[in-house]
N, C-alpha and C. Protein backbone atom coordinates (compact mmCIF):
# COMPACT_ATOMS: atom_id res chain seq x y z
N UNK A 1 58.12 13.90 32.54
CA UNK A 1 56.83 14.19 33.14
C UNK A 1 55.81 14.58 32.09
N UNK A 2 56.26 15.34 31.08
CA UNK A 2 54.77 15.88 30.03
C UNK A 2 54.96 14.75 29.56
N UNK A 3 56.16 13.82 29.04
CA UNK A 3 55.83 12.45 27.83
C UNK A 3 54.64 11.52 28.75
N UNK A 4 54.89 11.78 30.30
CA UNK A 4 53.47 10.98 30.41
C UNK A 4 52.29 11.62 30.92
N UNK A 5 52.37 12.29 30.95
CA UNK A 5 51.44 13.28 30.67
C UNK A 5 50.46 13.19 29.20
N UNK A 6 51.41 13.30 28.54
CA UNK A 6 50.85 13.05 27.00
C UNK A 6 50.52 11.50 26.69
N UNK A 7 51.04 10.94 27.07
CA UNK A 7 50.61 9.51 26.78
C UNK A 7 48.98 9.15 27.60
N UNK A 8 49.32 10.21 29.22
CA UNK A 8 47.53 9.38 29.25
C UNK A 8 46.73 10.10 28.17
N UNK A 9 46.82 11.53 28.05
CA UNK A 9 46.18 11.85 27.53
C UNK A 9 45.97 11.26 26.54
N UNK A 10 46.76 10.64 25.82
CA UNK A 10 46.40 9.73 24.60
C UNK A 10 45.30 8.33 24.90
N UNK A 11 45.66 8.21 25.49
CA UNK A 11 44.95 6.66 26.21
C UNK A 11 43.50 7.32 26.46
N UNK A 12 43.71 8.06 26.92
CA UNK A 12 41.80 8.93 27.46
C UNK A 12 41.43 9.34 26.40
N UNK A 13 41.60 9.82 25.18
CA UNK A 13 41.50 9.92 24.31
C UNK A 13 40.75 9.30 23.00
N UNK A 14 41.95 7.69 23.10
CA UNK A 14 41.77 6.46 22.63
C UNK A 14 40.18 5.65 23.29
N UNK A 15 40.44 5.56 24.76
CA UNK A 15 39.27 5.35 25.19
C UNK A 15 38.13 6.03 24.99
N UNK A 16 38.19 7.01 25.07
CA UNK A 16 37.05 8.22 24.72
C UNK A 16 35.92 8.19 23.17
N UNK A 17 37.09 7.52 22.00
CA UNK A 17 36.94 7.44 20.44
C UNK A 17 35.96 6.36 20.84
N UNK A 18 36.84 4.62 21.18
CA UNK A 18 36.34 3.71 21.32
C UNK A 18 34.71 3.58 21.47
N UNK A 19 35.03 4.57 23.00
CA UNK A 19 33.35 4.21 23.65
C UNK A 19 32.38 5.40 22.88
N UNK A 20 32.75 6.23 21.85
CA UNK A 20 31.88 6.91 20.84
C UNK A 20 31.50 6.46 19.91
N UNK A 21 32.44 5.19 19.47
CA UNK A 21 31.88 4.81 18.49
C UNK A 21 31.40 3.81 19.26
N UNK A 22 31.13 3.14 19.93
CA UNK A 22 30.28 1.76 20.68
C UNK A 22 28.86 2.10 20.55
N UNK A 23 28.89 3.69 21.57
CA UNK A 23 27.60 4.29 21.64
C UNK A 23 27.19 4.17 19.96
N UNK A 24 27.50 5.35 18.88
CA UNK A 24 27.17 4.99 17.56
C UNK A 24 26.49 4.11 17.03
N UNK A 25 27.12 2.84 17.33
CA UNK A 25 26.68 1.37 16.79
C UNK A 25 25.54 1.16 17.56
N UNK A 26 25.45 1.40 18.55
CA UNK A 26 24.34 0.90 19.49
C UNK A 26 23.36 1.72 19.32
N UNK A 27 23.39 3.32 18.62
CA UNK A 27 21.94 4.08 18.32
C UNK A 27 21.99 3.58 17.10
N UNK A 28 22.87 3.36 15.89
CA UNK A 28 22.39 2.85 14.68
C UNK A 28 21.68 1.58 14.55
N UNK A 29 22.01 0.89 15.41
CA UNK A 29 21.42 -0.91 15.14
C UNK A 29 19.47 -0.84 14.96
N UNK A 30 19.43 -1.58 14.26
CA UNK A 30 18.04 -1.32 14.07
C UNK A 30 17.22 -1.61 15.13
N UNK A 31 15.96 -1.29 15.82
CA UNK A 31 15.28 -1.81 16.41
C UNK A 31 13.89 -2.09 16.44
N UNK A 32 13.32 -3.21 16.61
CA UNK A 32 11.96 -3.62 16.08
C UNK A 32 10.93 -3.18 17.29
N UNK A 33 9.67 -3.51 17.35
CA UNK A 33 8.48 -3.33 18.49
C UNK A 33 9.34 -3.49 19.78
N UNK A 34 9.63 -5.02 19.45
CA UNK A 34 9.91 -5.53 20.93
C UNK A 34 11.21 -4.85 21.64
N UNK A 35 12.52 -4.22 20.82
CA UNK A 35 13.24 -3.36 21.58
C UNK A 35 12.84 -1.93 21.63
N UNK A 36 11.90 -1.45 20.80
CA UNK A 36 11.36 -0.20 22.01
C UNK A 36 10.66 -0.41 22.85
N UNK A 37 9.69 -1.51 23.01
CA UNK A 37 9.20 -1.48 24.33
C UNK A 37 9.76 -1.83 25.15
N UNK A 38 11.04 -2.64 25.20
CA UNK A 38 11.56 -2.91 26.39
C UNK A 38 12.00 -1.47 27.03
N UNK A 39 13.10 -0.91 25.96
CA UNK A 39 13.90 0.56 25.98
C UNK A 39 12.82 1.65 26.87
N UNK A 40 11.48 1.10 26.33
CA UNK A 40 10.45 2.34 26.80
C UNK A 40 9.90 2.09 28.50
N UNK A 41 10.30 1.08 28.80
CA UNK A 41 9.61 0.56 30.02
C UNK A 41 10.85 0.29 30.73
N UNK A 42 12.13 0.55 30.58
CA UNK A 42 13.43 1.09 30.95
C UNK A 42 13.60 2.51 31.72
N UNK A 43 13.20 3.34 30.93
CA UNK A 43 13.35 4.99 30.78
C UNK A 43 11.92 5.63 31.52
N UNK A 44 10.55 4.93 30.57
CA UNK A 44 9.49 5.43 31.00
C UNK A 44 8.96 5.34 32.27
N UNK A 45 8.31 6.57 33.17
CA UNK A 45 7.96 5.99 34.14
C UNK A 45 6.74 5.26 34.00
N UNK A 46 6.83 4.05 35.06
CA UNK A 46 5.60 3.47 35.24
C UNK A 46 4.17 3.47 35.11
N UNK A 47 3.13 4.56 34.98
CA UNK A 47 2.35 4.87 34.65
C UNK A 47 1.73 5.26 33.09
N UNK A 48 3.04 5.47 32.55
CA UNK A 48 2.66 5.56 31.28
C UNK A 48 2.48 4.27 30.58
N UNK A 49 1.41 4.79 29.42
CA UNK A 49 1.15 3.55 28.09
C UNK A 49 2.17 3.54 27.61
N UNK A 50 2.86 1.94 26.66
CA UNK A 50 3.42 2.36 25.76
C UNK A 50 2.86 2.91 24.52
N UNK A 51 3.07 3.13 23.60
CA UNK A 51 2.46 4.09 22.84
C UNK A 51 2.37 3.02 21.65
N UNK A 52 0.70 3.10 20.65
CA UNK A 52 0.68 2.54 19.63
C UNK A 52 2.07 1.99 18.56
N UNK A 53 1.76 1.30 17.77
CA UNK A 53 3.00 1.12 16.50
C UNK A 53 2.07 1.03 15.68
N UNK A 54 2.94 1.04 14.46
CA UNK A 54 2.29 0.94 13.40
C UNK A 54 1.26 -0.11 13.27
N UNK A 55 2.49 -1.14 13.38
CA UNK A 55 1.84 -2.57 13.24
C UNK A 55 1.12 -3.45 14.02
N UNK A 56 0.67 -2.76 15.13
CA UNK A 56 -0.35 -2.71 16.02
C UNK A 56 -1.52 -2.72 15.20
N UNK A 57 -1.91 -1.75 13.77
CA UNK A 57 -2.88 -1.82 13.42
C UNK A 57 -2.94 -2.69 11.61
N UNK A 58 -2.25 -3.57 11.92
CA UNK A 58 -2.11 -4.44 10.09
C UNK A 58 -2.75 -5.22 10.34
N UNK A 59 -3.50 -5.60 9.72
CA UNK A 59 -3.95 -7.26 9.55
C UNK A 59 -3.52 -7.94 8.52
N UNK A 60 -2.91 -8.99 8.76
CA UNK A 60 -2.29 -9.96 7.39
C UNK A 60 -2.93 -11.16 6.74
N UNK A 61 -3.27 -10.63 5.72
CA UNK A 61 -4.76 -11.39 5.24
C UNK A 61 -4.17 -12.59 4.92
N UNK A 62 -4.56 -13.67 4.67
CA UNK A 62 -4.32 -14.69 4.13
C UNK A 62 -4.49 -15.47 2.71
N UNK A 63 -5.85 -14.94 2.64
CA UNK A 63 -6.89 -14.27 1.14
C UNK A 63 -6.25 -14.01 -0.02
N UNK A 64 -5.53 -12.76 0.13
CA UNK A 64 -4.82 -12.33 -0.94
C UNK A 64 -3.53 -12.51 -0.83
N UNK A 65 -3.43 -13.63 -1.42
CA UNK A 65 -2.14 -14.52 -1.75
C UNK A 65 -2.41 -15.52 -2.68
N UNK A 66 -1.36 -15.35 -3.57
CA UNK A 66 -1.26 -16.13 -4.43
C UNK A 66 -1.08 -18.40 -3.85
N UNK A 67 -2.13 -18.78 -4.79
CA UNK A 67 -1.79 -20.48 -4.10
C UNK A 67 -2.00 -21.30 -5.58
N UNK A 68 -0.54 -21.48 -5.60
CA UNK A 68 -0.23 -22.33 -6.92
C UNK A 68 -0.64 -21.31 -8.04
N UNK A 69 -1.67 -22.09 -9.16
CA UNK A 69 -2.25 -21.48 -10.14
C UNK A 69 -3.31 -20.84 -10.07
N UNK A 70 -3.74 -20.55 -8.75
CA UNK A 70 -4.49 -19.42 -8.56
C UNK A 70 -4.38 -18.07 -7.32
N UNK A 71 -4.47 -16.70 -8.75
CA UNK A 71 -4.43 -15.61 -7.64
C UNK A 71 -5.52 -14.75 -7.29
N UNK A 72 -5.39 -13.89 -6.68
CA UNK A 72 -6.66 -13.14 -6.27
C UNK A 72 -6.67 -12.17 -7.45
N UNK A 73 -8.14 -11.60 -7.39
CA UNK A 73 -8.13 -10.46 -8.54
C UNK A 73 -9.39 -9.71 -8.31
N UNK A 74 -9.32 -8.68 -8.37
CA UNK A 74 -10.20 -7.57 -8.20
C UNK A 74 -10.56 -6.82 -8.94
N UNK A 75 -11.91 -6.62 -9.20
CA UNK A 75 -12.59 -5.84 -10.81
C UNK A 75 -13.37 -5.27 -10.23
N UNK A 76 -13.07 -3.56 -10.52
CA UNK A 76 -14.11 -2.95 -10.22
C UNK A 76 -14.51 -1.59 -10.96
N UNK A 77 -15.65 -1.15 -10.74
CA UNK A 77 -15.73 0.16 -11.86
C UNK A 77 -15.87 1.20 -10.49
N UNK A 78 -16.73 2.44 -10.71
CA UNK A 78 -16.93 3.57 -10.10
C UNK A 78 -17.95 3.13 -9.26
N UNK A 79 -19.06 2.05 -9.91
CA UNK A 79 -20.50 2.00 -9.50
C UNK A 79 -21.07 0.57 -9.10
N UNK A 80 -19.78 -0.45 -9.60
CA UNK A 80 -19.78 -1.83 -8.91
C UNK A 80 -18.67 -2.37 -8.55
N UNK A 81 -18.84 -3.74 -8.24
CA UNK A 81 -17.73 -4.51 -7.71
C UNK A 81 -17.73 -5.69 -8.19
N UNK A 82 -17.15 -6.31 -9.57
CA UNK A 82 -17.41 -7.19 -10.39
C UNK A 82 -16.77 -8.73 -9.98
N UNK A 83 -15.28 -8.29 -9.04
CA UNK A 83 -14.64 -9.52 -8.39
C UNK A 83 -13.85 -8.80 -7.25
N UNK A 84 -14.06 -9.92 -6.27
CA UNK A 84 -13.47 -8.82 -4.96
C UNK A 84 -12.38 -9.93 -4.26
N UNK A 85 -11.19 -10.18 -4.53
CA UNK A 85 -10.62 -10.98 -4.25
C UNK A 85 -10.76 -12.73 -4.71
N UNK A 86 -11.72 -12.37 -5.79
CA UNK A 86 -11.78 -13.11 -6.56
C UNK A 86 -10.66 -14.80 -6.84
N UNK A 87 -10.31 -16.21 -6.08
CA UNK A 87 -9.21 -16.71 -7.26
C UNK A 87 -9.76 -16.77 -8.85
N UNK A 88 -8.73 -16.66 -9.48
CA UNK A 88 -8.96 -16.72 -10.71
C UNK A 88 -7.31 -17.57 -11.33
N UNK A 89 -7.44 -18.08 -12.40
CA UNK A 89 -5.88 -18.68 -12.76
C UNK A 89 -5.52 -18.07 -13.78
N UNK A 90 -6.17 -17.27 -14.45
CA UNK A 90 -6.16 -16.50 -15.55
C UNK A 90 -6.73 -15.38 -16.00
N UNK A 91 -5.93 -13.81 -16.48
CA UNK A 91 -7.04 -13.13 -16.72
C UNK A 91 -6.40 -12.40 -18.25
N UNK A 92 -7.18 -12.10 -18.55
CA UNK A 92 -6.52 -11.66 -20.67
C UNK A 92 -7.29 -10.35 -20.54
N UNK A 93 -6.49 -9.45 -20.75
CA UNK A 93 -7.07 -7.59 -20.93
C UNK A 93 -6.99 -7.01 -21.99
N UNK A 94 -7.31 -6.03 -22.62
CA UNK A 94 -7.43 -5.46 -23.29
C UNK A 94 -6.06 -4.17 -23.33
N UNK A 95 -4.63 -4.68 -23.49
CA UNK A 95 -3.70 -3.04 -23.25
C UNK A 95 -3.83 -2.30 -24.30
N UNK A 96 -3.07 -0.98 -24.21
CA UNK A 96 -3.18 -0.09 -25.57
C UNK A 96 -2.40 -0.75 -26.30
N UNK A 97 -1.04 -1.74 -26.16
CA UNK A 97 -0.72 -2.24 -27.44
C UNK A 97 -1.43 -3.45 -27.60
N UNK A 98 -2.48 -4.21 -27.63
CA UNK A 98 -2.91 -5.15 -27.65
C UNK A 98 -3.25 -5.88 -26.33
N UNK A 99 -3.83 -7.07 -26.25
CA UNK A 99 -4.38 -7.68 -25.70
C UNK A 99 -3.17 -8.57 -24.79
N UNK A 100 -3.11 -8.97 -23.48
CA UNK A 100 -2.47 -9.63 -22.79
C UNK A 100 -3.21 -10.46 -21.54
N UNK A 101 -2.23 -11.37 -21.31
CA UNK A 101 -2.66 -12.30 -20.20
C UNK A 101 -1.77 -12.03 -19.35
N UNK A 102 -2.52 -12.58 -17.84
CA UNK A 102 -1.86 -12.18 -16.36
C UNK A 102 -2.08 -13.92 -15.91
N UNK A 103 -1.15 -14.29 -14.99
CA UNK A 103 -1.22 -15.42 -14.99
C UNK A 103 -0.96 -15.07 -13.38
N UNK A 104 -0.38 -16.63 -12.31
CA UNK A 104 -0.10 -16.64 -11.00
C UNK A 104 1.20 -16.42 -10.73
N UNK A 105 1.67 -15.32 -10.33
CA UNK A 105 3.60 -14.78 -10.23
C UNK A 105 3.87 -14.05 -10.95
N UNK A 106 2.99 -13.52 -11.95
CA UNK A 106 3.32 -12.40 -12.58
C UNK A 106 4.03 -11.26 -12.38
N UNK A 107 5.06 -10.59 -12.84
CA UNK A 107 5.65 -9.56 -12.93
C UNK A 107 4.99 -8.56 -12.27
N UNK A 108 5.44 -7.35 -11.34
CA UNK A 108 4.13 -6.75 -11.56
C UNK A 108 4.31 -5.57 -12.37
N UNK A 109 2.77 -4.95 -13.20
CA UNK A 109 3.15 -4.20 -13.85
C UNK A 109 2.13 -3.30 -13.57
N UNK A 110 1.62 -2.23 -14.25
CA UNK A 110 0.84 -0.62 -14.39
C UNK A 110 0.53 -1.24 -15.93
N UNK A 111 -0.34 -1.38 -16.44
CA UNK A 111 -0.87 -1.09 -17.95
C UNK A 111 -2.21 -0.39 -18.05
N UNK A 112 -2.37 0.63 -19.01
CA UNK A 112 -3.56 1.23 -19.70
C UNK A 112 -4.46 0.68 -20.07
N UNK A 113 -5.57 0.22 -20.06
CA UNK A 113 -6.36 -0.52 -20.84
C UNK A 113 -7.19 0.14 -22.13
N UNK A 114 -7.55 0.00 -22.92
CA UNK A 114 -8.32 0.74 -24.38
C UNK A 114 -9.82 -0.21 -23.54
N UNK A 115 -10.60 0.29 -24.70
CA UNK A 115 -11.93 -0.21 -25.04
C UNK A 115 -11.83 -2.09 -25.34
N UNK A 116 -12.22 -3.16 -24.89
CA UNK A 116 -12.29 -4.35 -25.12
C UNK A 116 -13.05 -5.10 -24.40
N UNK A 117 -12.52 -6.73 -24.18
CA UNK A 117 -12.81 -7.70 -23.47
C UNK A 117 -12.14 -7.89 -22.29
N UNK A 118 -12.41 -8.29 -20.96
CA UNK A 118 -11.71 -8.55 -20.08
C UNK A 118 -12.11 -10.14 -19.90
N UNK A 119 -11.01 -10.67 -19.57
CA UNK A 119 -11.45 -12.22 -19.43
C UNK A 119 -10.99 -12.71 -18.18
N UNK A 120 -11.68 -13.61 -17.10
CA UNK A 120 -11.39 -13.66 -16.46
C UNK A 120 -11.77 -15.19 -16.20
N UNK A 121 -10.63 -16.09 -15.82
CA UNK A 121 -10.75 -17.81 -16.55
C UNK A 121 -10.44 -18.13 -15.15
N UNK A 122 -11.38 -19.53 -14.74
CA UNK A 122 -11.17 -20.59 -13.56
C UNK A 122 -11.43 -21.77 -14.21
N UNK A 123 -10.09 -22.54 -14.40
CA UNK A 123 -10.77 -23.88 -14.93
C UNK A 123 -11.29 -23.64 -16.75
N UNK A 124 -12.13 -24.49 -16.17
CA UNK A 124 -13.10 -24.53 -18.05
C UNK A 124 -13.99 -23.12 -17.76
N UNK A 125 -14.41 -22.30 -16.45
CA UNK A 125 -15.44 -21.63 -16.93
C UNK A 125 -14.15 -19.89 -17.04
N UNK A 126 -15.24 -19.10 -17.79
CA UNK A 126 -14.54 -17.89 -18.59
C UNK A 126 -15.53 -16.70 -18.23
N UNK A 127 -15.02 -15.90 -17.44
CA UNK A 127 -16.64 -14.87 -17.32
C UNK A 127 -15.51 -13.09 -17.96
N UNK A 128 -16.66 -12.92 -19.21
CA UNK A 128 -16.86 -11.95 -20.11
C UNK A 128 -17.23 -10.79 -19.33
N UNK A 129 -16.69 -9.64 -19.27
CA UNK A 129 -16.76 -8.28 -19.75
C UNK A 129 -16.61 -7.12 -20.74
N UNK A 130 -16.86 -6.44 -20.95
CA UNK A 130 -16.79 -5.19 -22.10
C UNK A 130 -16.24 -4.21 -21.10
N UNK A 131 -15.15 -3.67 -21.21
CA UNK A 131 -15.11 -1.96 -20.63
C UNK A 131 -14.45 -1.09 -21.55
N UNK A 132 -14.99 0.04 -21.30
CA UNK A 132 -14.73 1.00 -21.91
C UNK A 132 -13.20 1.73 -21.90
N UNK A 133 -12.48 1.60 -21.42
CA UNK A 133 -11.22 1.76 -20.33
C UNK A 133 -10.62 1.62 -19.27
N UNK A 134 -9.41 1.95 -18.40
CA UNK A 134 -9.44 2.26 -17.20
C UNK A 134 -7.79 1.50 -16.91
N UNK A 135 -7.58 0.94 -15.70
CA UNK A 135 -6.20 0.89 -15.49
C UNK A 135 -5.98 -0.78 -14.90
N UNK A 136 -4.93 -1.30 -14.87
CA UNK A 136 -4.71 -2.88 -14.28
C UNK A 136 -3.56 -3.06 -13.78
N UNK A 137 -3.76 -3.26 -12.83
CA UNK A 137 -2.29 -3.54 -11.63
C UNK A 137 -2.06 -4.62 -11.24
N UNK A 138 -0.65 -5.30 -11.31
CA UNK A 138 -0.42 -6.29 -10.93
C UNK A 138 0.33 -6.22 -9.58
N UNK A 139 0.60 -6.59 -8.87
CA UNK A 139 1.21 -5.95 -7.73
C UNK A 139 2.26 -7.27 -6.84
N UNK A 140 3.37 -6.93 -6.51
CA UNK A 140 4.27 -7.80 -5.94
C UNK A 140 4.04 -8.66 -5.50
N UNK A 141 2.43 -9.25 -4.43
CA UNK A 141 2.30 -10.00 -3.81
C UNK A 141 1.36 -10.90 -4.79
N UNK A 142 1.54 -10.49 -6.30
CA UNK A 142 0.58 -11.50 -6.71
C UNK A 142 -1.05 -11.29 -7.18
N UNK A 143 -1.43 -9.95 -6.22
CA UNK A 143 -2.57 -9.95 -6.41
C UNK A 143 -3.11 -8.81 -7.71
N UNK A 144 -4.35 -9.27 -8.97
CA UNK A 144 -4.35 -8.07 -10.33
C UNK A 144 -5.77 -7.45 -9.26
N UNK A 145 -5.62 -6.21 -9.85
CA UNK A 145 -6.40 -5.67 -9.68
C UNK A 145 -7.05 -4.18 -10.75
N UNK A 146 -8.46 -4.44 -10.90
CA UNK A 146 -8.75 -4.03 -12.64
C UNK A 146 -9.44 -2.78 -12.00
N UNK A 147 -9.23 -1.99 -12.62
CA UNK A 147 -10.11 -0.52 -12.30
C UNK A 147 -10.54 0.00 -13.97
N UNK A 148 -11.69 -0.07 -13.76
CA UNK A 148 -12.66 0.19 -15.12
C UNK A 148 -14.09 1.21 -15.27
N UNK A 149 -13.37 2.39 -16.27
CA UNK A 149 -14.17 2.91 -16.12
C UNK A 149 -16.06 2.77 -16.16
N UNK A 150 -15.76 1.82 -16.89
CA UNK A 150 -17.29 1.68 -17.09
C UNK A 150 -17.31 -0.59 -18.04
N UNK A 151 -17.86 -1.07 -17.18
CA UNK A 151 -17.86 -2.82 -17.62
C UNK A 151 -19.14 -2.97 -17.69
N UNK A 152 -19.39 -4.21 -18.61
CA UNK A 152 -20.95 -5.17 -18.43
C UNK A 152 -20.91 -6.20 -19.39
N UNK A 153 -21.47 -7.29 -19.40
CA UNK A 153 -21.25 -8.33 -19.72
C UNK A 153 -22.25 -8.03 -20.88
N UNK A 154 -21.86 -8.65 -21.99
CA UNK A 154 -21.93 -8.36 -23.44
C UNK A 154 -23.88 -8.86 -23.65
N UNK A 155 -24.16 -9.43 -22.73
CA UNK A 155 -25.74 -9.50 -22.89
C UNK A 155 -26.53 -8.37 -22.66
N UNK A 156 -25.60 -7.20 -21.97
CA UNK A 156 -26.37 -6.17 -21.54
C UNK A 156 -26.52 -4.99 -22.41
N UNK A 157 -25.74 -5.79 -23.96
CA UNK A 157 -25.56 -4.33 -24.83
C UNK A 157 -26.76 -5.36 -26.16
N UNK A 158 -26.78 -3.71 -26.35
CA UNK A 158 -28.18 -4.11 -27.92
C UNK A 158 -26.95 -3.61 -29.39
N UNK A 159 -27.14 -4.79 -29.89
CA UNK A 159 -26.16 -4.52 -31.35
C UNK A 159 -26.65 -3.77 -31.84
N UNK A 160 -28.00 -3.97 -32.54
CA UNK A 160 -28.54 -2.74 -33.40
C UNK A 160 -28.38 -1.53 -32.81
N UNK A 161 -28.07 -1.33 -31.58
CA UNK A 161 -28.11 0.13 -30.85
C UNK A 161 -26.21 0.49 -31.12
N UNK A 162 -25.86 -0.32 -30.75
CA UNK A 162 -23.91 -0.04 -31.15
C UNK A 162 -23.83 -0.05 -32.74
N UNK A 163 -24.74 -0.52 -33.67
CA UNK A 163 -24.12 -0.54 -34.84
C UNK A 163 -24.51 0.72 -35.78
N UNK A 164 -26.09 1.82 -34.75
CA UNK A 164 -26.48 2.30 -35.19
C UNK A 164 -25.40 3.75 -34.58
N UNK A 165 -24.97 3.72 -33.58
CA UNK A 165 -24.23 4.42 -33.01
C UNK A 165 -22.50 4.80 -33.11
N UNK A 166 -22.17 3.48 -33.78
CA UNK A 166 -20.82 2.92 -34.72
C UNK A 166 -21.51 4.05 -35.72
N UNK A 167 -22.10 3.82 -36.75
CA UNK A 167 -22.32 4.44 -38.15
C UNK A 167 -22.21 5.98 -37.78
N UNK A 168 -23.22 6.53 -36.51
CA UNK A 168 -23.05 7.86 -36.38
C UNK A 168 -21.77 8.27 -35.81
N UNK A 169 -20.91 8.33 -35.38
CA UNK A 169 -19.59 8.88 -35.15
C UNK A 169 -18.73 8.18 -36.09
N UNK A 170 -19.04 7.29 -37.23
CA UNK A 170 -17.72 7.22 -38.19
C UNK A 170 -18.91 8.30 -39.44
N UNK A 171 -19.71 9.03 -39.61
CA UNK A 171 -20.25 9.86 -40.32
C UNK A 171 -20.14 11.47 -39.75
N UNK A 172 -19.96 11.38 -38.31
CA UNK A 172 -19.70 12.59 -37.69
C UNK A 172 -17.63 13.26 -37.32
N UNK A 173 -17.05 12.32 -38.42
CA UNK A 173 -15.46 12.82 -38.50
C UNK A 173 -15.35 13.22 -39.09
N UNK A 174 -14.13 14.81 -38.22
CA UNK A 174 -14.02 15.57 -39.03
C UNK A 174 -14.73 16.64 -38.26
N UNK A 175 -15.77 16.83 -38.01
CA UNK A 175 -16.56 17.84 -38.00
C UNK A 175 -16.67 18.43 -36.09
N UNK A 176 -16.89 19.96 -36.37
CA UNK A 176 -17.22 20.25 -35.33
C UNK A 176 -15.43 20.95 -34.57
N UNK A 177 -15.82 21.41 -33.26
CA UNK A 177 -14.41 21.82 -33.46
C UNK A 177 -13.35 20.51 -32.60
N UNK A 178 -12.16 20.82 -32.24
CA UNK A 178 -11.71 20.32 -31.11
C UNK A 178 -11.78 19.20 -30.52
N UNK A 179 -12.87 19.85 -29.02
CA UNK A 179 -13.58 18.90 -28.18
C UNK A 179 -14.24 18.20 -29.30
N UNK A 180 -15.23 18.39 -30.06
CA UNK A 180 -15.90 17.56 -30.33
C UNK A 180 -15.73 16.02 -31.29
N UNK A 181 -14.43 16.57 -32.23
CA UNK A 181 -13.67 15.93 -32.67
C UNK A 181 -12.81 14.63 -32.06
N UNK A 182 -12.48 15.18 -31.04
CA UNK A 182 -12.01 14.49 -29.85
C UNK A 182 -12.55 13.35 -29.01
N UNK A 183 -13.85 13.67 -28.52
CA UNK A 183 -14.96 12.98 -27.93
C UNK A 183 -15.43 12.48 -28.74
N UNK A 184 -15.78 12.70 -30.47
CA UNK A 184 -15.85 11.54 -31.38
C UNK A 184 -14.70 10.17 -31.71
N UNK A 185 -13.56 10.60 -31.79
CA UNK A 185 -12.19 9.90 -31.72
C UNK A 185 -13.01 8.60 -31.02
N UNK A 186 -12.92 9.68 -29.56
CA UNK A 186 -13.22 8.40 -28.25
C UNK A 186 -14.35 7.43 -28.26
N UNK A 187 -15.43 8.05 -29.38
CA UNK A 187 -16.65 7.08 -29.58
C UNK A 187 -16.29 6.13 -30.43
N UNK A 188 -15.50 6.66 -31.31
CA UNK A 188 -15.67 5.40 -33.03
C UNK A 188 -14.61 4.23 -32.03
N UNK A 189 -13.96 4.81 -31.21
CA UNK A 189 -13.05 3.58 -30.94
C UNK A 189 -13.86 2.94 -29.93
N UNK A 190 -14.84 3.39 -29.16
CA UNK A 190 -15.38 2.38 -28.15
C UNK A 190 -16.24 1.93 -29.21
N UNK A 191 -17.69 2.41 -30.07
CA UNK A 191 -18.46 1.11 -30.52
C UNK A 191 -17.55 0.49 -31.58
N UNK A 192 -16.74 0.87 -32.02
CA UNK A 192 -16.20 0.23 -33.28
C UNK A 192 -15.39 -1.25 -32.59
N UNK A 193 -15.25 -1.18 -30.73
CA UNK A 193 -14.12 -2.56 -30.04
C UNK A 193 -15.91 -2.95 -29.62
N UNK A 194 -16.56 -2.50 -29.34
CA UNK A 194 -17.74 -3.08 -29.10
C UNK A 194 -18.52 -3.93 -30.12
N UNK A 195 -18.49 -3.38 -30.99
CA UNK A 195 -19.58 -3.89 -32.14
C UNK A 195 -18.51 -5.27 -32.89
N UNK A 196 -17.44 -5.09 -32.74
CA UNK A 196 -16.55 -6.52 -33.06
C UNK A 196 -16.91 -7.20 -32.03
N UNK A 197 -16.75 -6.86 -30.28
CA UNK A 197 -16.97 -7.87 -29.68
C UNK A 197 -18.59 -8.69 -29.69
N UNK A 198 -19.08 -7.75 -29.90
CA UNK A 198 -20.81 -8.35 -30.37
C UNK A 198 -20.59 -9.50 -31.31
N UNK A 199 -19.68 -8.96 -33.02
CA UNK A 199 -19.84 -9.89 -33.57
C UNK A 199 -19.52 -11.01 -33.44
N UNK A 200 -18.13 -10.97 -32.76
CA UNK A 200 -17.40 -12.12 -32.22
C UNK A 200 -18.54 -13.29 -31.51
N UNK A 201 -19.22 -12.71 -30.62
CA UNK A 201 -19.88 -13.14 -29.63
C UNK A 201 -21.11 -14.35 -30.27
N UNK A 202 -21.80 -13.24 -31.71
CA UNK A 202 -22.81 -14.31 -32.46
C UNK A 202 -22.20 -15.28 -33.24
């Protein structure tokens, strides 16, 4: 009498594990929009909304996506907006170890930019910037995007004014304390990438 006794108990038991782990599997399984709303209009009473999702509010651009040899690209400073989804098939930056190109599928990466040229190529035509610094992102889906502290296209600068301004902070090193030393550093290296790109330019 207890051996069967003990045996259902085993069996109720066994059954008991089974249907715990069933349940388990069935709260772990993933579920998308469409099985909570069903789940919710199951449970919920009738009167209620279902309730927003996330992805209720995405829009999936089409724009920014890469097509063939051309991707989108975005240049902008604090105070303009130089390319705003821009295609472009090519763009060449200015990093702290030198100069690089971004092409269509690129890796994506985070780089620093120094003082230089930004180039930004469609075809045969090439449109020129100068910035002073700032940051360049390449990002998984393809799309660069340039954040610069300060850009302008090399017609907008006066040489004699950079070369006169080059001479005064490579005559003002050295001097002064600290900060000022410092904030000179940061000048000789902007007119000194400026006043090459001038020359380059004539």
């Amino acid at each position: 009498m207890l051996r069967n006794a003990a045996r259902r108990l085993m069996a109720a038991g066994q059954r008991g594990i089974s249907t715990s782990a069933m349940t388990m599997e069935e709260v772990a399984a993933p579920a998308g929009p469409k099985e909570f709303i069903a789940a919710w209009n199951k449970k919920a009473p009738s009167q209620l909304v279902v309730p927003e999702l996330p992805s209720n509010f995405t829009n999936v651009s089409t724009d920014n996506q890469t097509q063939g040899d051309l991707f989108p690209v975005n240049f902008y400073t604090p105070s303009s907006v130089l390319a705003d989804g821009a295609k472009r098939d090519g763009v060449t930056l200015p990093g702290i170890d030198g100069y690089f190109g971004v092409k269509a599928n690129h890796v994506p990466i985070i780089a620093q930019l120094r003082p230089g040229i930004v180039e930004l190529s469609n075809g045969a035509e090439t449109e020129k910037y100068f910035i002073s610094g700032g940051f360049a992102f390449v990002h998984p889906n393809g799309v660069a995007d340039i954040c610069a502290t300060e850009a302008g296209t090399l017609d907008q600068f006066d040489p004699a004014a950079v070369k006169s301004a080059l001479a005064a902070a490579t005559s003002a090193q050295g001097q002064g304390d600290d900060y000022d030393q410092a904030a000179n550093r940061a000048a000789l290296e902007l007119y000194s990438a400026l006043d090459s790109a001038l020359d380059q330019k004539a």
